[in-house]
Protein backbone atom coordinates (compact mmCIF):
# COMPACT_ATOMS: atom_id res chain seq x y z
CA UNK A 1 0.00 0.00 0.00
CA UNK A 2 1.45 3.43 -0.79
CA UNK A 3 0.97 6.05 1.60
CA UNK A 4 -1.79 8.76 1.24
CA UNK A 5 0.06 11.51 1.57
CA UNK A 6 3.61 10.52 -0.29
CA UNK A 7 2.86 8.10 -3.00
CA UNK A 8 6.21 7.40 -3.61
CA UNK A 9 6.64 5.93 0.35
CA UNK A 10 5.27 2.76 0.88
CA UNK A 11 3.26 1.52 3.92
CA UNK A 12 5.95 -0.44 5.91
CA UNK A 13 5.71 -3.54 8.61
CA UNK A 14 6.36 -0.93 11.09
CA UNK A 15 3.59 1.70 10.32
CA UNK A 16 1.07 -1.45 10.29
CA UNK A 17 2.75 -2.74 13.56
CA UNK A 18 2.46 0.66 15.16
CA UNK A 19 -1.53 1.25 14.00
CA UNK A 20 -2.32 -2.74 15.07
CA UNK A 21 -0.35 -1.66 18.98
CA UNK A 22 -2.48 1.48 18.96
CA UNK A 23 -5.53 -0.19 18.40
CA UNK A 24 -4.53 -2.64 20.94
CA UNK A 25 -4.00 0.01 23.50
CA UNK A 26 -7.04 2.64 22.79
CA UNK A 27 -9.33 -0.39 22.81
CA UNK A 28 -8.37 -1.37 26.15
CA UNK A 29 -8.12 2.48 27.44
CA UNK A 30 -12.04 2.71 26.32
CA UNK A 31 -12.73 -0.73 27.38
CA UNK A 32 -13.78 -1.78 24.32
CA UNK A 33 -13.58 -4.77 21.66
CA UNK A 34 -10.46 -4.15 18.89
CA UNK A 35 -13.30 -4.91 16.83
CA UNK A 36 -15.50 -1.31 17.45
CA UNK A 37 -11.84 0.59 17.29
CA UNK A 38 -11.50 -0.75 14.00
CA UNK A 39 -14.85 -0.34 13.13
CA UNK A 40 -15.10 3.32 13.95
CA UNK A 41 -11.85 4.20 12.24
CA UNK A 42 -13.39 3.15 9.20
CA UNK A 43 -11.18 2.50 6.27
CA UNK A 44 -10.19 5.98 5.05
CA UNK A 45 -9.53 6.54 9.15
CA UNK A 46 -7.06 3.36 9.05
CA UNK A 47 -5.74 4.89 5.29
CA UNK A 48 -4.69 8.05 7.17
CA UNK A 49 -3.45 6.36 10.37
CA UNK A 50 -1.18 4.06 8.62
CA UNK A 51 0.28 7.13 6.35
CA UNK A 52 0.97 8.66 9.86
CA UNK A 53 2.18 6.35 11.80
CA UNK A 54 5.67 7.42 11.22
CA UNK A 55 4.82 10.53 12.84
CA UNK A 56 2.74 9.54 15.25
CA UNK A 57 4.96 7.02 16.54
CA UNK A 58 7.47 9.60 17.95
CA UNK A 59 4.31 11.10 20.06
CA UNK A 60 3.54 10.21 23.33
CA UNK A 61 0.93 7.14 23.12
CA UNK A 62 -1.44 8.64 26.02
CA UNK A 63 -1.56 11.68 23.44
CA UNK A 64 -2.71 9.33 20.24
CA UNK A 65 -4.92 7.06 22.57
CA UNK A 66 -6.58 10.80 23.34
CA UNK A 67 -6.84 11.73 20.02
CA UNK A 68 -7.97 8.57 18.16
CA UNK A 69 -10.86 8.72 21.29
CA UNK A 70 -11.72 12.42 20.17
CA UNK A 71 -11.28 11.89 16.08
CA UNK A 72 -12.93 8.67 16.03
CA UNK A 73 -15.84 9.72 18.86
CA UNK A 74 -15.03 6.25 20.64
CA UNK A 75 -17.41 5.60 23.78
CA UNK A 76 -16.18 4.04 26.56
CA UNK A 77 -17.56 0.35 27.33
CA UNK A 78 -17.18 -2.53 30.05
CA UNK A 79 -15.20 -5.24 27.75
CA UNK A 80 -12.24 -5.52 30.01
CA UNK A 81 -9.60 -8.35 28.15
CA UNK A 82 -7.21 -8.16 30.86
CA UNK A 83 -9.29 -10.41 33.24
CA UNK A 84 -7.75 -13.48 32.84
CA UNK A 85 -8.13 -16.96 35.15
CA UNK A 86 -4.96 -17.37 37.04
CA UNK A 87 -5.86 -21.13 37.02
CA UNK A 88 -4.75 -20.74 33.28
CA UNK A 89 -2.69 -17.61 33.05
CA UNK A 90 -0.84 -15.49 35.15
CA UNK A 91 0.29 -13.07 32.36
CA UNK A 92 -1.28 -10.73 30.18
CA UNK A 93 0.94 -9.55 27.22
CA UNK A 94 1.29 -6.33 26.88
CA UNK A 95 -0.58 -3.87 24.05
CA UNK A 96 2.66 -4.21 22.29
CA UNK A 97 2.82 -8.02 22.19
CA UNK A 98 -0.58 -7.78 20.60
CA UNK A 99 0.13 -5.21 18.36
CA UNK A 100 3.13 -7.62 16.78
CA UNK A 101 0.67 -10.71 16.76
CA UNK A 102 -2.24 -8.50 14.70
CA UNK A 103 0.50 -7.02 12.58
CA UNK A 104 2.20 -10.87 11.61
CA UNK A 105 -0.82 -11.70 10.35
CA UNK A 106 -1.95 -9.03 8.90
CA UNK A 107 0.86 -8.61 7.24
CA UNK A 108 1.14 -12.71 6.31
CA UNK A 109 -3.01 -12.52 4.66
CA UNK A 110 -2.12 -9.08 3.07
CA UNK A 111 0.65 -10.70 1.20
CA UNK A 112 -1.12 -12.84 -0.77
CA UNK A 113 -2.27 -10.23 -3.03
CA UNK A 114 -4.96 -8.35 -0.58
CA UNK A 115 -6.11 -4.40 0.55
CA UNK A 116 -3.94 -3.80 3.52
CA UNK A 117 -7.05 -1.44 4.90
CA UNK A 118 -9.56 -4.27 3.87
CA UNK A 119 -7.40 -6.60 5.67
CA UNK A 120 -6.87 -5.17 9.17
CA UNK A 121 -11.20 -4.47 9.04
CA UNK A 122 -11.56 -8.26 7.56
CA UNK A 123 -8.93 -9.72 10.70
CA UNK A 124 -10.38 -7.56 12.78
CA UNK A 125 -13.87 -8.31 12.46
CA UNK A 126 -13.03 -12.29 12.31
CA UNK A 127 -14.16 -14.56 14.81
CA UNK A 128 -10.76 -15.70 15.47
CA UNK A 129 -9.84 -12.33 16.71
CA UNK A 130 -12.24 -13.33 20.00
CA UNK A 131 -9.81 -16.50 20.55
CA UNK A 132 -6.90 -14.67 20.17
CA UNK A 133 -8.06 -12.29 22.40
CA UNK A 134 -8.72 -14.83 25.04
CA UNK A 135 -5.69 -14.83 26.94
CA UNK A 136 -6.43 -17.53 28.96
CA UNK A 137 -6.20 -19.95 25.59
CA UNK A 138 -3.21 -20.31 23.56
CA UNK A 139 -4.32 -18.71 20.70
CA UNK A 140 -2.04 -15.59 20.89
CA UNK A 141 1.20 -17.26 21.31
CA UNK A 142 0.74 -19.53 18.44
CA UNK A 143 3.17 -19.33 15.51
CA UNK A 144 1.90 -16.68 12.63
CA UNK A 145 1.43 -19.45 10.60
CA UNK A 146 -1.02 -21.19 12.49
CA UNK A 147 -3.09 -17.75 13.13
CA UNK A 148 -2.90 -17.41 9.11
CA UNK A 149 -4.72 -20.97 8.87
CA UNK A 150 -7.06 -20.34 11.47
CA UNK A 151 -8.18 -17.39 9.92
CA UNK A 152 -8.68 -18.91 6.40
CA UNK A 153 -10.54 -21.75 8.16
CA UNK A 154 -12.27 -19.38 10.40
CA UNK A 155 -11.23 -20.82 13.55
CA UNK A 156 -8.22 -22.49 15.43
């Protein structure tokens, strides 16, 4: 994907990685599914985000987790994925471990010929994005490959 802004620049790994670890982090600021984040960004919203994100990057996080809330008029809501069962779990990786995992496959679907912007809403919006959001399965840790195949079979 080129960027919006400079056409010559591509998109790279590390804009999508930075966008994916921002929507990890705003939707657990507001509470939320990554799911509506996506959803309200809309795809000219994630267009523009991922032509910033070399910018943004370089800002404080707290101060894009503000704005994203304000741009993208994102409620707050009572989805809290940090609860996990300590009979399973005693961790909870971090918005930045997430952001990798979403941006691996992302990045490994997007590949095969695919709209980077329809493929973070298409991920997003997948029902595997519920298991790997379950931290107290496996389904976050498990090799990009095996999230690519469970999302082309629509489940792990």
């Amino acid at each position: 994907m080129k960027n919006i802004y400079f056409p010559d620049e591509d998109i790279t790994f590390n804009d999508l990685y930075f966008v994916c670890y921002m929507i990890e982090r705003v939707a657990r600021n507001i509470k939320q599914r990554n799911r509506y984040v996506v959803e309200h960004i809309g795809s000219e919203g994630l267009a523009r985000q991922l032509s910033i994100a070399e910018t943004n990057h370089c800002l404080n996080p707290e101060q894009v987790v503000s704005d994203w809330k304000e741009e993208y008029k994102l409620a707050n809501g009572n989805v809290d994925i940090t609860q996990v069962d300590i009979e399973y779990t005693d961790k909870v990786p971090s918005e930045t471990q997430m952001g990798k995992v979403y941006a691996r496959l992302i990045d490994s679907v997007s590949k095969q010929g695919f709209d980077l912007v329809q493929t973070i809403q298409n991920i997003y919006a997948s029902p595997i994005c519920d298991a790997i959001d379950n931290y107290n399965s496996s389904a976050y840790y498990e090799p990009s490959y095996v999230q690519t195949r469970a999302y082309y079979d629509g489940s792990f």
